[in-house]
C-alpha atoms as a PDB file:
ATOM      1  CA  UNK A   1       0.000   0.000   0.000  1.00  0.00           C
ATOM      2  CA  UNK A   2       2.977   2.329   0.943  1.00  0.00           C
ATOM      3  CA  UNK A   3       4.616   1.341  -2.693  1.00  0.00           C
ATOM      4  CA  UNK A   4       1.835   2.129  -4.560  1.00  0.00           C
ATOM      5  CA  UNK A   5       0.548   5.492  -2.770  1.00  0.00           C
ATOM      6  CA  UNK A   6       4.263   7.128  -3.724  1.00  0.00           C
ATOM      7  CA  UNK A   7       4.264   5.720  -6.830  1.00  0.00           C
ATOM      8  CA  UNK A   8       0.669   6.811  -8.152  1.00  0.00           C
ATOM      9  CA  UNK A   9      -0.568   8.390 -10.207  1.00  0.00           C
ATOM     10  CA  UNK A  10       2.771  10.223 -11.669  1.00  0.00           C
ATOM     11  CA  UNK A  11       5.862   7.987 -10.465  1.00  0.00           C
ATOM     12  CA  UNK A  12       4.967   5.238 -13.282  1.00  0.00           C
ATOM     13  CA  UNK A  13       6.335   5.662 -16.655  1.00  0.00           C
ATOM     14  CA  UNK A  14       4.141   6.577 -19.709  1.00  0.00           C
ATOM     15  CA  UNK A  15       3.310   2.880 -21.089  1.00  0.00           C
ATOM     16  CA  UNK A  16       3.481   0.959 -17.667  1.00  0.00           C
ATOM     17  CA  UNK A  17       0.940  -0.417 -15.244  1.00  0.00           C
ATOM     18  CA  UNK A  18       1.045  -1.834 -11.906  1.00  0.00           C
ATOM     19  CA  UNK A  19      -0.700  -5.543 -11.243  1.00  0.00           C
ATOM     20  CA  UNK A  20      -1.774  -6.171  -8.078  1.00  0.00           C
ATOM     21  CA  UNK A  21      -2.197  -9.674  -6.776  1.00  0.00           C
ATOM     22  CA  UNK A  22      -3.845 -10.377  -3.491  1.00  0.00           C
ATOM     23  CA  UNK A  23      -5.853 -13.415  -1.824  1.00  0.00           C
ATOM     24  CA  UNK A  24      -8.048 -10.534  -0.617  1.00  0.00           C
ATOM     25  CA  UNK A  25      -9.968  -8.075  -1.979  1.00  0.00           C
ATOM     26  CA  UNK A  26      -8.780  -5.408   0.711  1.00  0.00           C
ATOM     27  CA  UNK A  27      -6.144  -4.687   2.639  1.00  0.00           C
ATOM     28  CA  UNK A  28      -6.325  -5.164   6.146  1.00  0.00           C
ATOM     29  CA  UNK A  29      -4.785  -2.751   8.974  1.00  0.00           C
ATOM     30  CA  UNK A  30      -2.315  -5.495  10.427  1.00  0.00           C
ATOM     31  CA  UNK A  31      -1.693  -3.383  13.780  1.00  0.00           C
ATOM     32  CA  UNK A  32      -5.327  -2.949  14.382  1.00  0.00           C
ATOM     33  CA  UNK A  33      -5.983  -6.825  14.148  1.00  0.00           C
ATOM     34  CA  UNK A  34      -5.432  -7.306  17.992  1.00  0.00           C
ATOM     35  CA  UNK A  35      -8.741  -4.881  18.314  1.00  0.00           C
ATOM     36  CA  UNK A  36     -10.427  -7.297  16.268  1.00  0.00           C
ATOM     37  CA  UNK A  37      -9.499 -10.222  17.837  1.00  0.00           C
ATOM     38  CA  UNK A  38     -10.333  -8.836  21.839  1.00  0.00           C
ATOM     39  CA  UNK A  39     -13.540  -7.121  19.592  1.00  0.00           C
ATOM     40  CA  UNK A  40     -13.318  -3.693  20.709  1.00  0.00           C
ATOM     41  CA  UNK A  41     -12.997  -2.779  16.450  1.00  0.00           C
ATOM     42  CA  UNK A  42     -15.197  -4.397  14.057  1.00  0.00           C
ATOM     43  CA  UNK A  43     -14.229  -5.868  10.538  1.00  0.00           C
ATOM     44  CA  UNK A  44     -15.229  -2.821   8.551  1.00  0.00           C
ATOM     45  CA  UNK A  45     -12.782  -0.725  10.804  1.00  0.00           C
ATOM     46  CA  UNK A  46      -9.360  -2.882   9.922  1.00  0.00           C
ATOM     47  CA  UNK A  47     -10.179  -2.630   6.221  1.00  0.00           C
ATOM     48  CA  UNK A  48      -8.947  -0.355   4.005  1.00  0.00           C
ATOM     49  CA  UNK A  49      -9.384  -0.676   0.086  1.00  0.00           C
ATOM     50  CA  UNK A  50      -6.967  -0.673  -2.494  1.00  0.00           C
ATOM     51  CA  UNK A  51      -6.201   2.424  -4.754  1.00  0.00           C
ATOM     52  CA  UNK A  52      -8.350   2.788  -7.799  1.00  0.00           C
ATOM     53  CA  UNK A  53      -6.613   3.722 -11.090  1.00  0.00           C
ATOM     54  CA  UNK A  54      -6.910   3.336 -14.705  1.00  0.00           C
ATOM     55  CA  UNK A  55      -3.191   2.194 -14.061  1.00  0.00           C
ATOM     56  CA  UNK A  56      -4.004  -0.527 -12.003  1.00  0.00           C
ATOM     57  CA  UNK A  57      -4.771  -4.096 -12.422  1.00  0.00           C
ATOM     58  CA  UNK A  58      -6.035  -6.558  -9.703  1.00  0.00           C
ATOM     59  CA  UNK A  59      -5.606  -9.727  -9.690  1.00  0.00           C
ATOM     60  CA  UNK A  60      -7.451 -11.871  -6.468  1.00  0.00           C
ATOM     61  CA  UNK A  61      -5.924 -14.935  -5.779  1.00  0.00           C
ATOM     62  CA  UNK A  62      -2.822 -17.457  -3.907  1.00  0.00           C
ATOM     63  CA  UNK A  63       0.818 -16.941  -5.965  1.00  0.00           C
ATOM     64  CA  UNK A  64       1.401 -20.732  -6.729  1.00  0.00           C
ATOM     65  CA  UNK A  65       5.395 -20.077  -8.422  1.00  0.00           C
ATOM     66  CA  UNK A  66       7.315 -17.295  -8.815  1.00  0.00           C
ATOM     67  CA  UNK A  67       9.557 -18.034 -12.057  1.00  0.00           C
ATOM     68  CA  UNK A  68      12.422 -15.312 -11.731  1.00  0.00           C
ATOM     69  CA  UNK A  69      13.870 -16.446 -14.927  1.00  0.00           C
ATOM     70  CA  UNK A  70      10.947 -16.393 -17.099  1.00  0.00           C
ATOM     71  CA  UNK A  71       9.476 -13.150 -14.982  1.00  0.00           C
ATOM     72  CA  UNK A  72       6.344 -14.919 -14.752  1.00  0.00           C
ATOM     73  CA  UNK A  73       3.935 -15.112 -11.733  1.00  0.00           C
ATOM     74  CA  UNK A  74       1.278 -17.737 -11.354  1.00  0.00           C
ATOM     75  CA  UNK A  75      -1.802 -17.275  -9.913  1.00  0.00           C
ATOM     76  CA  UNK A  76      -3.849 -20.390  -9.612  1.00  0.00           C
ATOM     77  CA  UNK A  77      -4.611 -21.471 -13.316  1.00  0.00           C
ATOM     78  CA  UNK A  78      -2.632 -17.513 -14.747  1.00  0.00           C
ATOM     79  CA  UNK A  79       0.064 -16.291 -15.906  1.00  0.00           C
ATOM     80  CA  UNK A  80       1.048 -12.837 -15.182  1.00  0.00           C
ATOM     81  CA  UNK A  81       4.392 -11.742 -16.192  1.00  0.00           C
ATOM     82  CA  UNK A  82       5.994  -8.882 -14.868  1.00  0.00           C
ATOM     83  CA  UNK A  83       9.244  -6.207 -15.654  1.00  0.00           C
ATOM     84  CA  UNK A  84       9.543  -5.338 -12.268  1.00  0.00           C
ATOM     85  CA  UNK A  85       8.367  -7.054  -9.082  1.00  0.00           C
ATOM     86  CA  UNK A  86       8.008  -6.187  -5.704  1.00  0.00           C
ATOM     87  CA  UNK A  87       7.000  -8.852  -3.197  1.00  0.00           C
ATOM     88  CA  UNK A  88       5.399  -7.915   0.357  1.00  0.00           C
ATOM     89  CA  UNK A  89       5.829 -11.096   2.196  1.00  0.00           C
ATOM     90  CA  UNK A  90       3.755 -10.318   5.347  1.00  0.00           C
ATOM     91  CA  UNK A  91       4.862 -12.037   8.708  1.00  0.00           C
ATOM     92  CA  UNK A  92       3.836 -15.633  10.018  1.00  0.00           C
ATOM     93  CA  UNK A  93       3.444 -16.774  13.388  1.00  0.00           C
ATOM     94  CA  UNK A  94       6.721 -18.637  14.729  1.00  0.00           C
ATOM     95  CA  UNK A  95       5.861 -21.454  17.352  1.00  0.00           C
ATOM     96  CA  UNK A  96       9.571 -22.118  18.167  1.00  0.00           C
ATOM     97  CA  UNK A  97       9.154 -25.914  17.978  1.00  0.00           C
ATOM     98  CA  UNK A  98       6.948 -25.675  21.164  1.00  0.00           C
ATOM     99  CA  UNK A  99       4.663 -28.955  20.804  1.00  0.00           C
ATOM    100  CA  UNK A 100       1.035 -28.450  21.081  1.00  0.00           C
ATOM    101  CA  UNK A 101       1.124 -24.501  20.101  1.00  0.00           C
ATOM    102  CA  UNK A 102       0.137 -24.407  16.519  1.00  0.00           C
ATOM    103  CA  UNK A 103      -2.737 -26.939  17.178  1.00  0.00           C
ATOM    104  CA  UNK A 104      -4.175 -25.416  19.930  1.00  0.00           C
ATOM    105  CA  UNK A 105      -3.526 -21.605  20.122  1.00  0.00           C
ATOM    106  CA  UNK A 106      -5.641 -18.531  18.377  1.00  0.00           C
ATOM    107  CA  UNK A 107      -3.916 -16.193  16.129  1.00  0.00           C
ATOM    108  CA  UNK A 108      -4.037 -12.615  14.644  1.00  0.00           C
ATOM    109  CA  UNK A 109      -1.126 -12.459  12.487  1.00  0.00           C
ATOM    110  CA  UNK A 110      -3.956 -12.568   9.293  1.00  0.00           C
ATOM    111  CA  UNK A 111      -7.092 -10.599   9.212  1.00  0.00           C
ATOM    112  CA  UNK A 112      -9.628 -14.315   8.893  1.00  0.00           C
ATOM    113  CA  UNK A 113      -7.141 -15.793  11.687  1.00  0.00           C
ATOM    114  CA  UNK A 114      -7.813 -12.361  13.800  1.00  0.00           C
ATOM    115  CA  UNK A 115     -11.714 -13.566  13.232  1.00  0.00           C
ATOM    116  CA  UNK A 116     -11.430 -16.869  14.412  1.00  0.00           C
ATOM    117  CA  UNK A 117      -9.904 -16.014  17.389  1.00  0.00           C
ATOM    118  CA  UNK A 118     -12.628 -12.948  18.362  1.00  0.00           C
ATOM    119  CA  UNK A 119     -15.512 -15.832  17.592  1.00  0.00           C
ATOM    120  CA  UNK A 120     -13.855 -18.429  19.961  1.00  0.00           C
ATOM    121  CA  UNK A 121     -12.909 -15.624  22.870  1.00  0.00           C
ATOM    122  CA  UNK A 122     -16.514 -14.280  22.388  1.00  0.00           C
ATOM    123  CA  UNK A 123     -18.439 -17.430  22.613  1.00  0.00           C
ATOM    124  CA  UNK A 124     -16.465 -18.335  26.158  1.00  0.00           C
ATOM    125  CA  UNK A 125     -18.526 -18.212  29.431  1.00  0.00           C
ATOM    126  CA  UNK A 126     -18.441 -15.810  32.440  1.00  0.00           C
ATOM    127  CA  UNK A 127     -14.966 -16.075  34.423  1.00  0.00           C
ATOM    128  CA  UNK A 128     -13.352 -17.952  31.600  1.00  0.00           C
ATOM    129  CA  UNK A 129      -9.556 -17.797  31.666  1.00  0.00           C
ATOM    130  CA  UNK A 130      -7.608 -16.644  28.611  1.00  0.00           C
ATOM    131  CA  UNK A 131      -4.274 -17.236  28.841  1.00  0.00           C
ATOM    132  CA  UNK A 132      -1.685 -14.606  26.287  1.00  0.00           C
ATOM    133  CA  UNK A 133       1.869 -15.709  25.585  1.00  0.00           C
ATOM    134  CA  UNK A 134       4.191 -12.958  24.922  1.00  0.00           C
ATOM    135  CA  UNK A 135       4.339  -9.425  26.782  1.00  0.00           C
ATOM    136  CA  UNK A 136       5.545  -7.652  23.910  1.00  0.00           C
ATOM    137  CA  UNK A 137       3.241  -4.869  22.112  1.00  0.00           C
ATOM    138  CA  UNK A 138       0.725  -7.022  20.425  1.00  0.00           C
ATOM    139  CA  UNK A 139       0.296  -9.239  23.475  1.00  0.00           C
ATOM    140  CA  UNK A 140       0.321  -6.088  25.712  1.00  0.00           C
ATOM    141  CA  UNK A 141      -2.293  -4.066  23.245  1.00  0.00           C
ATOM    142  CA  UNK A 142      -4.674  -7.718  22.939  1.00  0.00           C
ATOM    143  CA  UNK A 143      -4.630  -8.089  26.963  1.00  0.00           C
ATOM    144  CA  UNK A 144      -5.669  -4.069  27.270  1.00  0.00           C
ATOM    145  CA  UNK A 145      -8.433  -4.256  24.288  1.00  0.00           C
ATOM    146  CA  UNK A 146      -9.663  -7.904  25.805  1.00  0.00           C
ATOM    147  CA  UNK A 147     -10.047  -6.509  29.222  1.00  0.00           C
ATOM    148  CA  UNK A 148     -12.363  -3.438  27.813  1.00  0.00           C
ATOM    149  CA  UNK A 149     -14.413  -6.185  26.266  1.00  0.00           C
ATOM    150  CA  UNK A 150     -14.558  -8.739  28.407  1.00  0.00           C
ATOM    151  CA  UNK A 151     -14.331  -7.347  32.066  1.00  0.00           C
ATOM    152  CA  UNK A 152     -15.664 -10.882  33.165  1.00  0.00           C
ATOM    153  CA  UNK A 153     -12.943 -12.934  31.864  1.00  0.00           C
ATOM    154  CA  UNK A 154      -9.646 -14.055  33.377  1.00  0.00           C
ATOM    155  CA  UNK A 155      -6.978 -12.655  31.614  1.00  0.00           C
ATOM    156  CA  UNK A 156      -3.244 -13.713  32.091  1.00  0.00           C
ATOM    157  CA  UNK A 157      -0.426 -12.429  30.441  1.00  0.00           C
ATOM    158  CA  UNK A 158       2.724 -14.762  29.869  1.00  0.00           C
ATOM    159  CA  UNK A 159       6.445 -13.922  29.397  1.00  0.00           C
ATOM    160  CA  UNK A 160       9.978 -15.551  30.256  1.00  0.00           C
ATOM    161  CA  UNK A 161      11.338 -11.770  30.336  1.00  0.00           C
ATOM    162  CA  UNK A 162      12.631 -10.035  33.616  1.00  0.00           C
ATOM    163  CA  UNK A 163       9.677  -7.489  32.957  1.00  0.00           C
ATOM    164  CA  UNK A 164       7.311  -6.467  30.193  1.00  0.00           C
ATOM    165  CA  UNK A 165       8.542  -4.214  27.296  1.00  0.00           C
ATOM    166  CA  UNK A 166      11.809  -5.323  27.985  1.00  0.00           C
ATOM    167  CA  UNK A 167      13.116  -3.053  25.060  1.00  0.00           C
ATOM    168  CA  UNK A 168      11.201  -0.029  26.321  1.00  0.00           C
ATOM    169  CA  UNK A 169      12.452   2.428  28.887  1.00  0.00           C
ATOM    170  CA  UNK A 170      11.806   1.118  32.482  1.00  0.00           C
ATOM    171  CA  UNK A 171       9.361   3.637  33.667  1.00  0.00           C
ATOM    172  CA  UNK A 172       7.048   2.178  30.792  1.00  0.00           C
ATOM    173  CA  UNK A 173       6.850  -1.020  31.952  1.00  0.00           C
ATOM    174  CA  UNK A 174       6.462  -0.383  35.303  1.00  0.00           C
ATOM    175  CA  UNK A 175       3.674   1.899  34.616  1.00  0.00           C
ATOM    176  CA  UNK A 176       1.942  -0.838  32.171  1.00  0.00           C
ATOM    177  CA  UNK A 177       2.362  -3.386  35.226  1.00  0.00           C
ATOM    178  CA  UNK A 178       0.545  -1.162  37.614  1.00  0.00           C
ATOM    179  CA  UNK A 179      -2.273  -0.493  35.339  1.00  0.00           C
ATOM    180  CA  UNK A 180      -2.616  -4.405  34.535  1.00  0.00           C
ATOM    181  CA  UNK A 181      -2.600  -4.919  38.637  1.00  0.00           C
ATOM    182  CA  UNK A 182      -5.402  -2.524  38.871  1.00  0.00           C
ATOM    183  CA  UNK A 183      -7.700  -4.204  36.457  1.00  0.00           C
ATOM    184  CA  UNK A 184      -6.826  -7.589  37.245  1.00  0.00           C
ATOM    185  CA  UNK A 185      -4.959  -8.996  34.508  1.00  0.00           C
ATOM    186  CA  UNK A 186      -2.448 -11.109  35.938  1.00  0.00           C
ATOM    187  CA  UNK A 187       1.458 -11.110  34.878  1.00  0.00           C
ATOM    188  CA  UNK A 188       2.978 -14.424  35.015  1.00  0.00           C
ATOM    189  CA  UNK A 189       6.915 -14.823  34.432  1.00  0.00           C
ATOM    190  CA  UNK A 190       8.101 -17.884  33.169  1.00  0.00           C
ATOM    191  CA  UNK A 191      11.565 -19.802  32.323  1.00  0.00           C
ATOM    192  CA  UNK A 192      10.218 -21.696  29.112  1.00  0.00           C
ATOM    193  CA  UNK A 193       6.862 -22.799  27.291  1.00  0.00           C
ATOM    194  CA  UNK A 194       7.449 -26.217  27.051  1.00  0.00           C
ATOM    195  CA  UNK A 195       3.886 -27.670  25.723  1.00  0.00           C
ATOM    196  CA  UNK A 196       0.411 -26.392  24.974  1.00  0.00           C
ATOM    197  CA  UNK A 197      -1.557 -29.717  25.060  1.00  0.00           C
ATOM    198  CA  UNK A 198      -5.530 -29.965  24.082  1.00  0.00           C
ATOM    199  CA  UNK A 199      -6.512 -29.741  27.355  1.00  0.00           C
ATOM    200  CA  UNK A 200      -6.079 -26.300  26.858  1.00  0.00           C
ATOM    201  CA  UNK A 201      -3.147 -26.591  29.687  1.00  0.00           C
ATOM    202  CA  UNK A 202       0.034 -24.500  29.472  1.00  0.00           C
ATOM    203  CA  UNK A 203       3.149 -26.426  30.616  1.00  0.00           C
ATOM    204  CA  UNK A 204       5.750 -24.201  32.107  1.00  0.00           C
ATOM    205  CA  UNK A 205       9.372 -25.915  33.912  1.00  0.00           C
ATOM    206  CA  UNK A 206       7.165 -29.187  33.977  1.00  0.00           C
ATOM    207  CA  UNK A 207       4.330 -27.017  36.262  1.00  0.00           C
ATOM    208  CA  UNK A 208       0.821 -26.992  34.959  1.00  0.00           C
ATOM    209  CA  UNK A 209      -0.136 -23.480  35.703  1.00  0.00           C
ATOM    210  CA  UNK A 210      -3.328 -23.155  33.954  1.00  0.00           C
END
């Protein structure tokens, strides 16, 4: 989105065009997706749509090969070939080998998986516990948004750092820790995830804890 907004409408050259190829037919605010998960945003809030342009074609769809050679993308049963190309990979959630947590944890790294995880956290009952792994920004900024929406649930926050924001300035964190004490979200530091099992248990240093 960044690419294209500097480079239209007058950084193309006279002749050329810009294809777009995405599996969605939006773009979806990626830091915003934690709102839509805890469901303090809705859907229509973390969208944003693509530029329009006479200088633009879309193509919806999943890249099957990228042939560098040829300069030739394919898209499902398509060929699109290109002069230039520019590839925004995205991120993907990284489980660090931990057994058990790809099976059976929520994510919100994509806009459907950010869904997912809103339907299952809304559907769960009164005093429910909800555990987060991770105290960085996105876990911090899911705990916060959860609690707003969910002032019934048990909410505990995991991390194997010696405090929260470990990369921010120390008056930060301390100031985030006293606001999670005084709603009740609970901080819990730990050496090592070892397993995530599908009895919805967290095993930390061979202790059950939840």
């Amino acid at each position: 989105m960044q690419i294209m907004s500097r480079i239209l409408p007058h950084s193309i050259p006279e002749g050329y065009h810009v294809t777009l190829v995405d599996r969605m037919p939006f773009h979806g605010l990626k830091p915003e997706f934690y709102a839509l998960a805890a469901g303090t945003k809705s859907d229509k809030d973390v969208r944003l749509q693509f530029p329009e342009s006479n200088r633009i074609n879309t193509v919806y769809g999943e890249i099957n090969d990228i042939n560098l050679d040829e300069q030739i993308i394919s898209v499902g049963n398509s060929k699109i070939d290109y002069d230039e190309l520019i590839i925004g990979l995205g991120c993907e959630d990284k489980y660090h080998n931990v057994p058990g947590a790809e099976e059976y944890t929520h994510s919100i790294q994509t806009l459907s998986k950010s869904r997912e995880t809103y339907h299952s956290i809304s559907e769960l009952p009164s005093e429910a516990r909800v555990g987060i792994v991770g105290a960085g920004l996105s876990g911090i900024e899911l705990a916060s948004e959860l609690r707003e929406s969910r002032a019934d649930l048990e909410i505990l926050l995991y991390d194997r750092g010696p405090r929260i924001l470990r990369n921010f300035p120390e008056k930060l964190s301390k100031y985030i820790s006293n606001w999670f004490q005084s709603t009740m979200l609970l901080l819990c530091q730990i050496q090592s995830l070892i397993e995530l099992n599908q009895e919805k248990s967290i095993i930390v240093s061979q202790k059950i804890l939840i």
